[in-house]
C-alpha atoms as a PDB file:
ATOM      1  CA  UNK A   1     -42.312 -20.063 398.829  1.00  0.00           C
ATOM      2  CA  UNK A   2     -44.730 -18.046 400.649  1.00  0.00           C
ATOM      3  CA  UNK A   3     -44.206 -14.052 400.281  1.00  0.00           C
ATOM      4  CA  UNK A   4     -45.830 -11.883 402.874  1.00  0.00           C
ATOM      5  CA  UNK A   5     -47.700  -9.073 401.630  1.00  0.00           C
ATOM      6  CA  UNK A   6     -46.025  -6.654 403.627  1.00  0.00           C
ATOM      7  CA  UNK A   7     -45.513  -4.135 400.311  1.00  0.00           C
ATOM      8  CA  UNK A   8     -49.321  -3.186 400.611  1.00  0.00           C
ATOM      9  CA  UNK A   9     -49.810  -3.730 404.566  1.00  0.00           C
ATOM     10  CA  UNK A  10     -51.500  -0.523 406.173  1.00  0.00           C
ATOM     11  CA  UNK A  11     -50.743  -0.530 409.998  1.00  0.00           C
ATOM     12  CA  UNK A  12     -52.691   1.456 412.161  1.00  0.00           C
ATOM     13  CA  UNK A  13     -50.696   1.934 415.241  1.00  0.00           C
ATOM     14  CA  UNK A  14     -52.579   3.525 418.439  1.00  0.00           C
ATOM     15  CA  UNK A  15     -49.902   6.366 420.379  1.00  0.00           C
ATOM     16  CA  UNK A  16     -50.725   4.471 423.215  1.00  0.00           C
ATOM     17  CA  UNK A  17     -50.070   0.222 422.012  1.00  0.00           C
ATOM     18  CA  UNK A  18     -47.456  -1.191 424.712  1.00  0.00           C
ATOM     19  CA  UNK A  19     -44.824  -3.569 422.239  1.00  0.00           C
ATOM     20  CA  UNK A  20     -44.791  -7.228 422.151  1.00  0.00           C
ATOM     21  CA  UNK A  21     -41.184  -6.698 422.932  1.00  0.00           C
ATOM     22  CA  UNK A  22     -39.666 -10.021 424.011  1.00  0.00           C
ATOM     23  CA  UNK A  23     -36.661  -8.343 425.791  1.00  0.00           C
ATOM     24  CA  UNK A  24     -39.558  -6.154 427.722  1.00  0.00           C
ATOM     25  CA  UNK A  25     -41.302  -7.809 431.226  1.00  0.00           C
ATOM     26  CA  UNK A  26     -43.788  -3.934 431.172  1.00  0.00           C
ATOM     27  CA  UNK A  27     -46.088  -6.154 429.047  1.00  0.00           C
ATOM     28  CA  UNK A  28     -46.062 -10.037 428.634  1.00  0.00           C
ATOM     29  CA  UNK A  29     -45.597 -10.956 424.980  1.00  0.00           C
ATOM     30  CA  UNK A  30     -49.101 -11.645 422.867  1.00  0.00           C
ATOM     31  CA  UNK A  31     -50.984 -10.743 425.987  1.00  0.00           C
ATOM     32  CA  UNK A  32     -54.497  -9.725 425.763  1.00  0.00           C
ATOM     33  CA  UNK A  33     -57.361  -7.766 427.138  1.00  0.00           C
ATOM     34  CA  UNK A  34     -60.638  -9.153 427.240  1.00  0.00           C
ATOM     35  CA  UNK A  35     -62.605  -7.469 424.857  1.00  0.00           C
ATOM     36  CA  UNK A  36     -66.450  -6.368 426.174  1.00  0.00           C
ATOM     37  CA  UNK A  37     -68.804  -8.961 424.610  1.00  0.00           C
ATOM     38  CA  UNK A  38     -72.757  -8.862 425.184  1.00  0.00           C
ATOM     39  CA  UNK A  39     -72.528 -12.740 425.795  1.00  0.00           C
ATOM     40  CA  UNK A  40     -70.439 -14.767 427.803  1.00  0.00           C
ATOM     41  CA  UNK A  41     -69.724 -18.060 426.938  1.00  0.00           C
ATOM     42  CA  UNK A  42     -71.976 -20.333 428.564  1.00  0.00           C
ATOM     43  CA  UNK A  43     -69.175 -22.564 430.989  1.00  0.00           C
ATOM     44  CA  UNK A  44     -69.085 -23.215 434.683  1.00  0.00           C
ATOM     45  CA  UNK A  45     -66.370 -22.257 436.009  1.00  0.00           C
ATOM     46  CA  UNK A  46     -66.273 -24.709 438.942  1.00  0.00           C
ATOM     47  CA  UNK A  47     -65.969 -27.411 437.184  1.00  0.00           C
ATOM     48  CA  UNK A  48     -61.727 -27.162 437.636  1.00  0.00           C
ATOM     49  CA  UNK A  49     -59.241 -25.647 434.913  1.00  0.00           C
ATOM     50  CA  UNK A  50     -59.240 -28.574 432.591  1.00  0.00           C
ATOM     51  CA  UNK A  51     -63.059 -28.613 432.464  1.00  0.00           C
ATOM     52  CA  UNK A  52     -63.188 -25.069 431.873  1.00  0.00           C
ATOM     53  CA  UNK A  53     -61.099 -24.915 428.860  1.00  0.00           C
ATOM     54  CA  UNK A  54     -62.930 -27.776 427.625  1.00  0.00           C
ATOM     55  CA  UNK A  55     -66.515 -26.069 427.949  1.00  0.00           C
ATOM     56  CA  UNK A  56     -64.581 -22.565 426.236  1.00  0.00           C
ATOM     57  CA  UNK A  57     -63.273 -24.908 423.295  1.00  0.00           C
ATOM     58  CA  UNK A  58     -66.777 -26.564 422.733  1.00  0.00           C
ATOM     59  CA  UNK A  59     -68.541 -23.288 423.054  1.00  0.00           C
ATOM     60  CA  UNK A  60     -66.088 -22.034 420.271  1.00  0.00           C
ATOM     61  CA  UNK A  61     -66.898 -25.213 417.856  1.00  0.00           C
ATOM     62  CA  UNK A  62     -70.474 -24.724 418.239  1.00  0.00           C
ATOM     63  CA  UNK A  63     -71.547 -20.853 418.830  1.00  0.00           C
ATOM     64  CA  UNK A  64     -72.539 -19.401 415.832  1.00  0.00           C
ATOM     65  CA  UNK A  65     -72.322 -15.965 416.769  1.00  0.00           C
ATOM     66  CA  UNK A  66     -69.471 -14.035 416.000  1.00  0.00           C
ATOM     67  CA  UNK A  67     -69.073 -11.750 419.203  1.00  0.00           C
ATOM     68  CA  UNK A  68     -68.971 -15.563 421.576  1.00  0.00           C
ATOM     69  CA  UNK A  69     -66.503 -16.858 419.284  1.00  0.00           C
ATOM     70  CA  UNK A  70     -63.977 -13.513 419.677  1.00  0.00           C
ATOM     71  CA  UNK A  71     -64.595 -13.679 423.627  1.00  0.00           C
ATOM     72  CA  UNK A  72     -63.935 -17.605 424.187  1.00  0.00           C
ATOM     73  CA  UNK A  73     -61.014 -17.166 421.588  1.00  0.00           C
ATOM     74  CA  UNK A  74     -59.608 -13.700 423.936  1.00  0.00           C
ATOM     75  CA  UNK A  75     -60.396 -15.907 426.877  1.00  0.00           C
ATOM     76  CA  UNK A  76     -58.252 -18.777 425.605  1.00  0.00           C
ATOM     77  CA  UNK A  77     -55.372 -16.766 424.244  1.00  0.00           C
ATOM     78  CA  UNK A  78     -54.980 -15.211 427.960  1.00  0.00           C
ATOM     79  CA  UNK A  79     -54.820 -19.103 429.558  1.00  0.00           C
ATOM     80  CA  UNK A  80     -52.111 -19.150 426.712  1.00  0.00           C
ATOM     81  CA  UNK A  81     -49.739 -16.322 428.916  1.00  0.00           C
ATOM     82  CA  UNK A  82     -50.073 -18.918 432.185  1.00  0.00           C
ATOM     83  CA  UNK A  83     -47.087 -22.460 431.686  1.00  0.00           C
ATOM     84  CA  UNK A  84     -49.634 -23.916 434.281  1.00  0.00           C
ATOM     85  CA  UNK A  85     -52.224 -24.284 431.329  1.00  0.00           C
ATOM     86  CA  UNK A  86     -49.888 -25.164 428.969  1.00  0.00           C
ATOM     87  CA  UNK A  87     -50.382 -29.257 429.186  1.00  0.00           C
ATOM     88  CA  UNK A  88     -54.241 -28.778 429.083  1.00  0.00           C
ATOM     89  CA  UNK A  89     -54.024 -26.401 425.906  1.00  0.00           C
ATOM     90  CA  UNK A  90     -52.262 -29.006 424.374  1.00  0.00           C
ATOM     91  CA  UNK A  91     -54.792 -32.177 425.691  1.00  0.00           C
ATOM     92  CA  UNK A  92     -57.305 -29.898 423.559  1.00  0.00           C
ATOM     93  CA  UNK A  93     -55.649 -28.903 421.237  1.00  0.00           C
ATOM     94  CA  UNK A  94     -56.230 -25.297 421.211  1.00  0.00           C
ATOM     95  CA  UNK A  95     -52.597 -24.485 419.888  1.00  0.00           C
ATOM     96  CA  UNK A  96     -54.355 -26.240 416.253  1.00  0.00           C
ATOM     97  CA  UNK A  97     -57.722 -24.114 416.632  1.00  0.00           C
ATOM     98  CA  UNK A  98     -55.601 -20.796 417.309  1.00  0.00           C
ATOM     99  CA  UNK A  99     -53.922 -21.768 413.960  1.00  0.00           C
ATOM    100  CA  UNK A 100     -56.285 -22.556 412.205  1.00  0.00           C
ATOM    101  CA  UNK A 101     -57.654 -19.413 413.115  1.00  0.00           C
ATOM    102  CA  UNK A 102     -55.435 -17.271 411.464  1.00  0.00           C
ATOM    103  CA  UNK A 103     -57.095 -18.158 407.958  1.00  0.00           C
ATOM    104  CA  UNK A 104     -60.579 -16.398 409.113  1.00  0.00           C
ATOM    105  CA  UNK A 105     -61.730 -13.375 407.260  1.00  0.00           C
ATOM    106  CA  UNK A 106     -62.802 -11.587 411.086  1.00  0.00           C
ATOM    107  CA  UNK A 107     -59.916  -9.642 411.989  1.00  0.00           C
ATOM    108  CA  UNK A 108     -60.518  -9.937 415.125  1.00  0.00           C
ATOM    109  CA  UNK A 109     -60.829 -13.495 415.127  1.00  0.00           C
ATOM    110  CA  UNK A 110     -56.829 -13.806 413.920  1.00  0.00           C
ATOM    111  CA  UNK A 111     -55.790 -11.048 416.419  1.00  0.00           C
ATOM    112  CA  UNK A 112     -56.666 -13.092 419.287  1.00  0.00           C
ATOM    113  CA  UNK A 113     -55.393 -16.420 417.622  1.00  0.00           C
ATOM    114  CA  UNK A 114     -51.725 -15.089 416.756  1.00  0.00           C
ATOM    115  CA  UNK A 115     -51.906 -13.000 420.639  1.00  0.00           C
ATOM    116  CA  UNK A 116     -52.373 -16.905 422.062  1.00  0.00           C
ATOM    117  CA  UNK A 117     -49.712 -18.135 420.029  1.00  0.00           C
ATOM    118  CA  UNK A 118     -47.669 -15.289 420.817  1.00  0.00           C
ATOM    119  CA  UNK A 119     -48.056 -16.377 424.540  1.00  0.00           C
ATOM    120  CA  UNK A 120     -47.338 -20.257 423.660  1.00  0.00           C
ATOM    121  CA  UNK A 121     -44.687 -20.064 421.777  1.00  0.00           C
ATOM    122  CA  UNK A 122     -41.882 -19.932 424.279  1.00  0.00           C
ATOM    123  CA  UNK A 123     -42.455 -23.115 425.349  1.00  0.00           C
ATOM    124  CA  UNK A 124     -39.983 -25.560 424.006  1.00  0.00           C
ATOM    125  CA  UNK A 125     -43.124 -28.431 423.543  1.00  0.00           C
ATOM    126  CA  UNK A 126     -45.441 -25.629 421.754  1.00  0.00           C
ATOM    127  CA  UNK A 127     -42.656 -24.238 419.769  1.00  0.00           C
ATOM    128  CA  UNK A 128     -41.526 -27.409 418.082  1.00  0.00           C
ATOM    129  CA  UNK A 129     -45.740 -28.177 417.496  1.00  0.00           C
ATOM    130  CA  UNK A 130     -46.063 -24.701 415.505  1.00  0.00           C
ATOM    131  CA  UNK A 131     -43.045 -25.643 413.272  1.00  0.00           C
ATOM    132  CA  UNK A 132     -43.671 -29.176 412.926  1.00  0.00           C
ATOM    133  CA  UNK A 133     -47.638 -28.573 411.964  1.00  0.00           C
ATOM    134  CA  UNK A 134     -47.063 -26.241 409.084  1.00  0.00           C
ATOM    135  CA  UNK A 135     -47.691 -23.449 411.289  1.00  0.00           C
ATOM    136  CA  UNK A 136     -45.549 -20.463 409.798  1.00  0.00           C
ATOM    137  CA  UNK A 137     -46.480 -19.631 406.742  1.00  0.00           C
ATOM    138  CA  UNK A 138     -49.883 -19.184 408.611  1.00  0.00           C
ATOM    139  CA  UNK A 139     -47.830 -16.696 410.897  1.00  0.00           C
ATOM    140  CA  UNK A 140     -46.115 -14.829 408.605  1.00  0.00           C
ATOM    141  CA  UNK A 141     -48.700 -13.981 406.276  1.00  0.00           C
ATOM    142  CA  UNK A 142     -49.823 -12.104 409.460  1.00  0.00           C
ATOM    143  CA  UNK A 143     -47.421  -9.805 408.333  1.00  0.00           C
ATOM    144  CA  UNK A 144     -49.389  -7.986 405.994  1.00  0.00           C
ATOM    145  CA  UNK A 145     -52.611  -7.575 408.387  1.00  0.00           C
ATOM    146  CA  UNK A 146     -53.951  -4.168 408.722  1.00  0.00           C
ATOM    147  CA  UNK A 147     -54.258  -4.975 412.305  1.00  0.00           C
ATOM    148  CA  UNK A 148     -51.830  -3.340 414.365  1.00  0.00           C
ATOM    149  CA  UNK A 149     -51.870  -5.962 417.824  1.00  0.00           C
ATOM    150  CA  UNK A 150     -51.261  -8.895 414.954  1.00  0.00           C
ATOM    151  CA  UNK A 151     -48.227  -7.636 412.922  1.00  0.00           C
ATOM    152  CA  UNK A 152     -46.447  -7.113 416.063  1.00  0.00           C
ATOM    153  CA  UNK A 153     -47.730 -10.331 417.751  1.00  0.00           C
ATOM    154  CA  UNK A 154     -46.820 -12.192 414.734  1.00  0.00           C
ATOM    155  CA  UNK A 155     -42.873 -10.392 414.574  1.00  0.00           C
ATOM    156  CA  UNK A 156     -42.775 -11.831 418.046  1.00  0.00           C
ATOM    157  CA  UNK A 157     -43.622 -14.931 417.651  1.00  0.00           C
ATOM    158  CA  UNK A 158     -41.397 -15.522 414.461  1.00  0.00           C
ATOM    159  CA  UNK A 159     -38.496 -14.071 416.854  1.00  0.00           C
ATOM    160  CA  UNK A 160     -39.422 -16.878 419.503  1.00  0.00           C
ATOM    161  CA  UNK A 161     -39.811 -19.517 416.508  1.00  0.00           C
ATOM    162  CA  UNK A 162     -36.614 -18.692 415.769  1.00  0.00           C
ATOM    163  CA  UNK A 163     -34.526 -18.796 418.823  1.00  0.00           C
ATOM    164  CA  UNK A 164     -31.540 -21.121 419.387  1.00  0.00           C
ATOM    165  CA  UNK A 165     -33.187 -24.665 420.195  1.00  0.00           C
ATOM    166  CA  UNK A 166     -35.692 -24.710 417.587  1.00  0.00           C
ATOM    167  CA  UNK A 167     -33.274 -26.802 414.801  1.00  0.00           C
ATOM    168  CA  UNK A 168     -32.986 -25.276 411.223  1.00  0.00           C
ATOM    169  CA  UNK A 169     -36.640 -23.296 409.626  1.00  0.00           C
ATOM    170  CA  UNK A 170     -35.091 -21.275 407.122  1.00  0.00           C
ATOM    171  CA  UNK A 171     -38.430 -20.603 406.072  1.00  0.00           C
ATOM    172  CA  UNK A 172     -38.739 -17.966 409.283  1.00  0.00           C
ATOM    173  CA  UNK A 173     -35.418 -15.898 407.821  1.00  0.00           C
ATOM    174  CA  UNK A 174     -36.308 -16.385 404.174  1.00  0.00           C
ATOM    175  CA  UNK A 175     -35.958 -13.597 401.826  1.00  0.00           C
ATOM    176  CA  UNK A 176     -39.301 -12.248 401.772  1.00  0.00           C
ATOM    177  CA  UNK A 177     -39.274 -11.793 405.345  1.00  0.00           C
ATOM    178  CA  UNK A 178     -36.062 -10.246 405.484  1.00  0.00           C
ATOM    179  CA  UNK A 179     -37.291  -7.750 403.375  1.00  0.00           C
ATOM    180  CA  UNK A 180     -40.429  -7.169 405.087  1.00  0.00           C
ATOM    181  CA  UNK A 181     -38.469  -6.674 408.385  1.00  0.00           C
ATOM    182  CA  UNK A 182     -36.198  -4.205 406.249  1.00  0.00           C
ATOM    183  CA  UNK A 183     -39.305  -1.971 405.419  1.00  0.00           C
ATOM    184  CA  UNK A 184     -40.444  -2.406 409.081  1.00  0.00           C
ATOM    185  CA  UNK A 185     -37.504  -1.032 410.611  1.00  0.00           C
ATOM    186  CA  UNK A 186     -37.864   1.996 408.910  1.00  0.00           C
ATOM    187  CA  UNK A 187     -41.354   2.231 410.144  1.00  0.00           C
ATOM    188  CA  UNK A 188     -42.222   6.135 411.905  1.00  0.00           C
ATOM    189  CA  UNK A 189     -43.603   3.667 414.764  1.00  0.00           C
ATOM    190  CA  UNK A 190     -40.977   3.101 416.857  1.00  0.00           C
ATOM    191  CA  UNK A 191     -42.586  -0.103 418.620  1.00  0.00           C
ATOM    192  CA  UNK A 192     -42.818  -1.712 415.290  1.00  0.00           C
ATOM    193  CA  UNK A 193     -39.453  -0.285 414.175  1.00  0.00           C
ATOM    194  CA  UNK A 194     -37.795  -1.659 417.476  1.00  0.00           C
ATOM    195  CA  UNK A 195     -38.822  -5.352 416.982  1.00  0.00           C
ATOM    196  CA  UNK A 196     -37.872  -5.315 413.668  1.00  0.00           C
ATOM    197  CA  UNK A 197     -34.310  -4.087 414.003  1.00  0.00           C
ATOM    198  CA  UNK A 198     -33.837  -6.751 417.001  1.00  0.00           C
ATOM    199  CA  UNK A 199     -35.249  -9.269 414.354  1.00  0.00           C
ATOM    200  CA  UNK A 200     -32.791  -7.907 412.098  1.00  0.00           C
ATOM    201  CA  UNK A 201     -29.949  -7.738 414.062  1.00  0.00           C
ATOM    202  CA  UNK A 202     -30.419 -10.907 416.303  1.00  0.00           C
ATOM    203  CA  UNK A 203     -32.021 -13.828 413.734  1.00  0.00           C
ATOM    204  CA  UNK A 204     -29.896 -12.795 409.949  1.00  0.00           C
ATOM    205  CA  UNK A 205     -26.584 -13.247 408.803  1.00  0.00           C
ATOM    206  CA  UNK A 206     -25.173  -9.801 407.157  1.00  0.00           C
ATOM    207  CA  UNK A 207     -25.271 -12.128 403.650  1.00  0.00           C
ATOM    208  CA  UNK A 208     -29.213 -12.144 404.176  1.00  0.00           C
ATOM    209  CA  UNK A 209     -29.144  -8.527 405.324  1.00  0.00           C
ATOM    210  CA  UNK A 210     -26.662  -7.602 402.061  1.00  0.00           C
ATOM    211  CA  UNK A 211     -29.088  -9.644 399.705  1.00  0.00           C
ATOM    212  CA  UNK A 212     -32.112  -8.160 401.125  1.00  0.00           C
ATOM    213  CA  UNK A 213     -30.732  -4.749 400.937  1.00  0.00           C
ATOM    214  CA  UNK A 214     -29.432  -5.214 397.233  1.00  0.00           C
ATOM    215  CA  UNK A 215     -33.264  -6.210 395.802  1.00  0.00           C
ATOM    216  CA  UNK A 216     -34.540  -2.931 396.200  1.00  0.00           C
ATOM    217  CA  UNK A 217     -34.119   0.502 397.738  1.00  0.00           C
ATOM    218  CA  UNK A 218     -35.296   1.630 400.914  1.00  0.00           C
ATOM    219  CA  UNK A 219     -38.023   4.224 401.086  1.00  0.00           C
ATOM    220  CA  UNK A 220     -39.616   5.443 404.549  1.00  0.00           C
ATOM    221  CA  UNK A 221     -42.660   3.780 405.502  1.00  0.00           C
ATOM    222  CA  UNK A 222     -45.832   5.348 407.037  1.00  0.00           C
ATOM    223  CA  UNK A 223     -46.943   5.933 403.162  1.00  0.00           C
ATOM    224  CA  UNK A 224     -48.558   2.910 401.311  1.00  0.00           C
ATOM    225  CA  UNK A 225     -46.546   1.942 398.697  1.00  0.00           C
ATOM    226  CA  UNK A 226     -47.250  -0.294 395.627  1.00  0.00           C
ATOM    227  CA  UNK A 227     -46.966  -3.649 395.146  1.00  0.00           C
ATOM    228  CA  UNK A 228     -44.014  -3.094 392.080  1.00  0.00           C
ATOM    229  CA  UNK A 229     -42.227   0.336 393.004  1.00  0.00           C
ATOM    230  CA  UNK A 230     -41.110   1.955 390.313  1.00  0.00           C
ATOM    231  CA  UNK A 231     -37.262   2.635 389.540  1.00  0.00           C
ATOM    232  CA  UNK A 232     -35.683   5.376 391.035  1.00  0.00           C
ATOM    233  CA  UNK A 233     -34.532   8.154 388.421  1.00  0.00           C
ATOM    234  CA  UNK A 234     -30.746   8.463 388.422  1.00  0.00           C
END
């Protein structure tokens, strides 16, 4: 079983990040700015919606150059937020390049990949083709990313992944990610605190919660701890 890192995760949280908060319409789930790139991907964008995503997912699979692939995949991941694109992204299969994605060493690179997800993944048809193509262990072990935009776009989209309608994952409420959630909802960042504690309280039983609880002790977070805490002194 996959076990998220989440121990040793250092999140650096900006005072002024708006939540991925699922419950909040101030900002759309997983959505994305365009970052500031010193070349544009080299598309026409006349040649209709369908064409356009086409040339941004060729220009991905063939640019070289770091900066073009982090704008095409920003560009892509905010089609993601619109349902109208949803039937193209899928024709292209962009919901397997933003997963496969998420393995890249560039931070940035994963960031954008689990934002587009983020946006996809409440849709019913994209929901059931992140579970079904071994999609969340990819997600969770977004978890333990230093990036502060990807742990809470990945809490998101586990909450969406496991909404009522998407059949039985216990993978998504295992233990390890019970436990990560635990240590997230004591967080000093109340954005990342909040989704936790909805995760908590909307997606696990109290036995989960009880077990989770009874493997170790709570500490505060906001101060990296070690992988193997050591045990408290009576």
């Amino acid at each position: 079983m996959f076990t998220p890192n989440c121990y040793e995760a250092q999140v650096r949280f900006s005072p002024a990040f708006q939540p991925h908060l699922p419950h909040s319409p101030a900002r759309p789930p997983g959505f994305l700015r365009r970052p500031t790139m010193a070349q544009k991907p080299k598309v026409d964008p006349h040649v209709g919606r369908l064409g356009y995503l086409q040339a941004l997912v060729t220009e991905f699979q063939e640019t070289e150059s770091q900066d073009a692939k982090e704008q095409v995949l920003a560009n892509l991941a905010n089609f993601a937020y619109d349902p109208s694109n949803y039937q193209y992204l899928r024709q292209l299969q962009v919901l397997d390049l933003f997963l496969d994605s998420l393995s890249e060493e560039n931070e940035t690179l994963v960031e954008f990949a689990i934002g587009g997800l983020c946006n996809l993944c409440s849709d019913r048809a994209n929901k059931e083709h992140i579970l079904q193509t071994g999609g969340v262990p990819l997600i969770i072990n977004c978890l333990s990313s230093p990036n502060e935009e990807t742990v809470l776009s990945a809490v998101t989209t586990i909450m969406y992944l496991s909404s009522p309608g998407s059949g039985s994952h216990p993978e998504l409420t295992a233990m390890p990610v019970v436990q990560c959630m635990l240590r997230f909802s004591l967080s000093a960042n109340a954005r990342l605190r909040n989704l936790a504690q909805i995760f908590l309280e909307d997606f696990c039983s109290p036995g989960q919660l009880a077990e989770a609880r009874s493997w170790r002790a709570h500490s505060a977070l906001g101060i990296p701890l070690p992988r193997t805490e050591a045990p408290q002194q009576p």
